[in-house]
Protein backbone atom coordinates (compact mmCIF):
# COMPACT_ATOMS: atom_id res chain seq x y z
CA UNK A 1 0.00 0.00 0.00
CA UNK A 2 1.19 3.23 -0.85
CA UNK A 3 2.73 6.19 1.77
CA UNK A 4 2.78 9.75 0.48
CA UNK A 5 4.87 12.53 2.39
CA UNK A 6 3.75 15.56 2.62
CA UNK A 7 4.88 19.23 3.33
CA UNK A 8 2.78 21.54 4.99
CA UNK A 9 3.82 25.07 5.32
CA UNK A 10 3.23 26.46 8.58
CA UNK A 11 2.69 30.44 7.01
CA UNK A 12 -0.04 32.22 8.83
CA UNK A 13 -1.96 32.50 5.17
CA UNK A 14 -2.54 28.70 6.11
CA UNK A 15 -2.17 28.53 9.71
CA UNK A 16 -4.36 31.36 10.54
CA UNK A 17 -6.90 30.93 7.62
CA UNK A 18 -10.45 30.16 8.45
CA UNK A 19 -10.59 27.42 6.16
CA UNK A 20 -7.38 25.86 7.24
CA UNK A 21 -7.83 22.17 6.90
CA UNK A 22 -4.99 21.17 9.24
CA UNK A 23 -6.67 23.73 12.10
CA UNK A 24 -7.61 20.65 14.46
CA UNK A 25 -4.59 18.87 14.04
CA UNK A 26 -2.43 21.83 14.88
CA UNK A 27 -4.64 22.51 18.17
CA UNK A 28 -3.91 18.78 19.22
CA UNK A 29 0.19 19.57 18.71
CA UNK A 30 0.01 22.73 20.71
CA UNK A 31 -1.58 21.29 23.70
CA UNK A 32 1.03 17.97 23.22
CA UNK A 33 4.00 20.56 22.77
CA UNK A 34 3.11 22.63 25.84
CA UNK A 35 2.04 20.31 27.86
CA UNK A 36 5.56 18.93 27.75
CA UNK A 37 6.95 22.28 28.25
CA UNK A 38 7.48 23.37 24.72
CA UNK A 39 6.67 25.84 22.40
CA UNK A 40 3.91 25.49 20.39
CA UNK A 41 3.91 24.76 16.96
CA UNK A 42 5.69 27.75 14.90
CA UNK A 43 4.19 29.74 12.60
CA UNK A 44 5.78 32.36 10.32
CA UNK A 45 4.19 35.39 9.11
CA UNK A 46 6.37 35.57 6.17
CA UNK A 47 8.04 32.45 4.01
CA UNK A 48 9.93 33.89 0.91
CA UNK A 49 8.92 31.68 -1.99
CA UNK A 50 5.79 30.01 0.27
CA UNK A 51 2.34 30.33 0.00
CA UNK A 52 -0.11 28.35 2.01
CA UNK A 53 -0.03 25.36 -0.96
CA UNK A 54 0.59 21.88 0.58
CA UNK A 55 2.83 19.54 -1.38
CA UNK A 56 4.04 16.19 -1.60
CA UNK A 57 7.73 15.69 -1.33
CA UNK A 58 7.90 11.74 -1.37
CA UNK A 59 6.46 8.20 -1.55
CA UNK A 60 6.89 4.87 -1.18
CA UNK A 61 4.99 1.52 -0.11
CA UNK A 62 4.14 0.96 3.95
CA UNK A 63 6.33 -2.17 3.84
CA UNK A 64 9.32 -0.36 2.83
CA UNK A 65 9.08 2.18 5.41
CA UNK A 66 8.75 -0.65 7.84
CA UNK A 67 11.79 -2.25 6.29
CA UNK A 68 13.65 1.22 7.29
CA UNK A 69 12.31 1.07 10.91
CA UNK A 70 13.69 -2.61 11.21
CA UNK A 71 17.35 -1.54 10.30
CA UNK A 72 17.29 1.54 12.18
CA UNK A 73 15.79 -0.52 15.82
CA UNK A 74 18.83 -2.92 15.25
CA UNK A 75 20.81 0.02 15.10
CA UNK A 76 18.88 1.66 18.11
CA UNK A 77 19.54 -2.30 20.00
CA UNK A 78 23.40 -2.42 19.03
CA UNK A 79 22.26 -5.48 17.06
CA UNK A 80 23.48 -6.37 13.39
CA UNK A 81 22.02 -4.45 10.61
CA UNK A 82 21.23 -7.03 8.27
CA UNK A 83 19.00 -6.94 5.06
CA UNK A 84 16.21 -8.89 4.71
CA UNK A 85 14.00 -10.08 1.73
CA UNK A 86 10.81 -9.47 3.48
CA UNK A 87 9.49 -8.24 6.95
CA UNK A 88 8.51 -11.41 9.27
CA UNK A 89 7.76 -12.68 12.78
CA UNK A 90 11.35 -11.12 13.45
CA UNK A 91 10.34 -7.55 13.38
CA UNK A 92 7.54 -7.51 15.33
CA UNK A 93 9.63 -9.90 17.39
CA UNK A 94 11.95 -6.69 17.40
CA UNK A 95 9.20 -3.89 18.43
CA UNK A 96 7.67 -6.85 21.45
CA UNK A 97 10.96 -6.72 22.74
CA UNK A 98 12.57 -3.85 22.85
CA UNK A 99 9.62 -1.57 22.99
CA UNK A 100 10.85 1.05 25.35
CA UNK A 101 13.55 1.56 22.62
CA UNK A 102 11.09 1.59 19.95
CA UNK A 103 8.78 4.17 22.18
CA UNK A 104 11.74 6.32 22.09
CA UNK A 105 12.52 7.06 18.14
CA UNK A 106 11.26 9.27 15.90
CA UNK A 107 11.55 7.25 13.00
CA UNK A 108 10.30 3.89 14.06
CA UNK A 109 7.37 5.24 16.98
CA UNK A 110 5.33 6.88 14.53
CA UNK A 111 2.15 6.03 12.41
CA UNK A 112 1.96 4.86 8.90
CA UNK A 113 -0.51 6.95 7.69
CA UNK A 114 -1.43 9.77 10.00
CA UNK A 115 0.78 11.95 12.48
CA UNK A 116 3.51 14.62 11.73
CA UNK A 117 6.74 15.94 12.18
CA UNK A 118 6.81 19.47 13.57
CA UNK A 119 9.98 21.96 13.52
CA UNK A 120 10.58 21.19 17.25
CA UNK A 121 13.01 19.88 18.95
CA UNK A 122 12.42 17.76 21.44
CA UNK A 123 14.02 13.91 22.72
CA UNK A 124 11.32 11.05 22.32
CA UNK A 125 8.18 11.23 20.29
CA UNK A 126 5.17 12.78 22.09
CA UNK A 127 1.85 10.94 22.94
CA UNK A 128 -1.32 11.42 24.52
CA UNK A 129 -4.67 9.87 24.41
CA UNK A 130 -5.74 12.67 22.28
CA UNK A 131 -2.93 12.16 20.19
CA UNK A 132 -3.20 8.58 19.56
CA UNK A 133 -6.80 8.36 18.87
CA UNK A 134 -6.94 10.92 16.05
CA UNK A 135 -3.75 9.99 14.08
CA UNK A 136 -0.87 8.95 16.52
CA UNK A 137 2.59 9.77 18.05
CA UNK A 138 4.13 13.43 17.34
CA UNK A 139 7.56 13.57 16.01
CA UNK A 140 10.06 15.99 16.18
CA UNK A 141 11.75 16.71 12.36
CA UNK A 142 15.02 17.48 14.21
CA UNK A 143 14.93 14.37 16.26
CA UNK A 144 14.15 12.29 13.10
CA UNK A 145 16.34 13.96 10.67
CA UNK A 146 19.50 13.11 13.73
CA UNK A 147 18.23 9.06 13.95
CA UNK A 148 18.45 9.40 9.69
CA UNK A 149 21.96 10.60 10.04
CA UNK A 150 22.23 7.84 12.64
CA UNK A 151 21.41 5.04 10.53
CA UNK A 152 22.73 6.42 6.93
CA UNK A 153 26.24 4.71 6.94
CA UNK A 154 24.48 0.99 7.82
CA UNK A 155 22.71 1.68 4.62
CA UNK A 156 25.68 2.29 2.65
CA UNK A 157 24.59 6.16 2.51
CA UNK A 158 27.35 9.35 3.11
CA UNK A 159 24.73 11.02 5.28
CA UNK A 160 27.26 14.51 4.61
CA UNK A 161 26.63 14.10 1.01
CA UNK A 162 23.83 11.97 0.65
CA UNK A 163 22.37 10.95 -3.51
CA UNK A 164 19.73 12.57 -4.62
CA UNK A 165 15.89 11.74 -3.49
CA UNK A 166 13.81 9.98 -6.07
CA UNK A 167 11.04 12.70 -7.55
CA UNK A 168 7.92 12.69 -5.83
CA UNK A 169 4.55 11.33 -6.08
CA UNK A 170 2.70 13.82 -8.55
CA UNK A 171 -0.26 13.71 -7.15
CA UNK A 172 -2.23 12.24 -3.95
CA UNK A 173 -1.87 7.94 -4.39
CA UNK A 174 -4.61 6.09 -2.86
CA UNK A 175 -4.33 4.05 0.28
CA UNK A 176 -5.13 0.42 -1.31
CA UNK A 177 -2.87 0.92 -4.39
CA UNK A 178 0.68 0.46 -4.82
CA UNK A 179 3.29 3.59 -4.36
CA UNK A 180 4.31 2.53 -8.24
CA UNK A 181 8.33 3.56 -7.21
CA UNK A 182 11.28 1.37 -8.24
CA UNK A 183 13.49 0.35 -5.81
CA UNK A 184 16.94 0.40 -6.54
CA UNK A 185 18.65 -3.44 -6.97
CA UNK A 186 21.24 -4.86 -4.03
CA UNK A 187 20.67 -5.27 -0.09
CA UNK A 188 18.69 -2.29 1.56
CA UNK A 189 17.48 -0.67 -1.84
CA UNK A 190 13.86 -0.75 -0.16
CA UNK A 191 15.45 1.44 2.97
CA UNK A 192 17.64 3.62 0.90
CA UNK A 193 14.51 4.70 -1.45
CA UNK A 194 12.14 5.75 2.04
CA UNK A 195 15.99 7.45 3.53
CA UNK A 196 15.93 9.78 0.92
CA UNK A 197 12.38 10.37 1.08
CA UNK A 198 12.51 11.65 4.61
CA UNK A 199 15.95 12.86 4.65
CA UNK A 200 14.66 15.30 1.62
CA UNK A 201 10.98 16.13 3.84
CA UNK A 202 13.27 16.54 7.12
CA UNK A 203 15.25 19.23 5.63
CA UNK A 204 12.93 21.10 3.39
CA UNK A 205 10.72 20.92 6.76
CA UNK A 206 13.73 23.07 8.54
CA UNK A 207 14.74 24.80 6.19
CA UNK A 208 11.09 26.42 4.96
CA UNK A 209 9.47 25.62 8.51
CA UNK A 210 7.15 23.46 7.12
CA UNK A 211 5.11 19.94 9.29
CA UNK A 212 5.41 17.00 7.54
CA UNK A 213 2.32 14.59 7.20
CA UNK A 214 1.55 11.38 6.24
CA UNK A 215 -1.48 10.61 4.10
């Protein structure tokens, strides 16, 4: 099933806009954020080059996301990063035990197809009831963009000068079809395609102070 990426610019023309379709989501971050002693999510009066347009900035299939959260939980374990040819009993062997780990990253403690990333930095993923029951954990971009650095040079990625991220998803792809991406050949060509995709959303969401969403 496919997994689209998408950046949402948090300009007050969106943020602040009667109409703004992410206004309920944002209300549920704030009160996550502050409750934890944060600031709330930020929101710029003024992004040269941004309007209030949300875009997609990469996709891939569910199971090759997954495949990225396996290698990067070894990682997290101090366990061998091996490739696999498809996800089994072993990773949710993985998540069972060592869930407190698992709890505790960005990358792999998030949902598939709901949540964001926000511009804030903060340790461990955020979670409430309120949280989890309309679209799960809250990550922080900074916090997942330092686990992607992490994990880059198990994958056989330079994470200082990383290749370039496969083109995005033109449009919105529907949640029972495929992503329709190739994956490149060779061992971890499933978790180098989703790297790049949120290595490219992670720092296009810092550098433009955008949220990135799932859909």
């Amino acid at each position: 099933m496919a997994c689209d990426l998408w950046l949402v610019p948090l300009v007050d023309v969106l943020c602040q806009s009667p109409d703004n379709p992410f206004a309920e989501e944002l209300a549920r971050y704030d009160e996550a954020l502050t409750g934890a002693g944060l600031p709330p999510v930020p929101v710029h009066t003024y992004m040269p080059g941004l309007s209030g347009d949300v875009a997609p900035v990469a996709g891939f299939d569910y199971d090759a996301l997954h495949f990225l959260r396996r290698a990067h939980l070894l990682y997290l374990c101090g366990l061998e990063v091996t490739p696999v040819g498809e996800l089994g009993s072993d990773y949710e062997q993985l998540l069972e035990m060592f869930e407190t780990t698992a709890r505790q990253s960005h990358l792999v403690w998030h949902f598939d197809h709901a949540g964001a990333y926000v511009p804030v930095d903060f340790a461990e993923p955020l979670s409430n009831d309120e949280l989890l029951a309309e679209g799960g954990p809250l990550g922080s971009t900074q916090g997942l963009l330092r686990e992607l650095l992490a994990i880059a040079p198990a994958l056989g990625i330079d994470p200082a000068n990383p290749p370039p991220a496969p083109a995005p998803p033109a449009g919105p792809t529907e949640l029972g079809e495929p992503a329709g991406v190739r994956y490149e050949a060779g061992p971890f060509g499933r978790e180098r395609h989703v790297w790049l995709g949120l290595h490219a959303a992670a720092t296009r969401s810092l550098a433009q102070g955008s949220m990135i969403v799932f859909s």
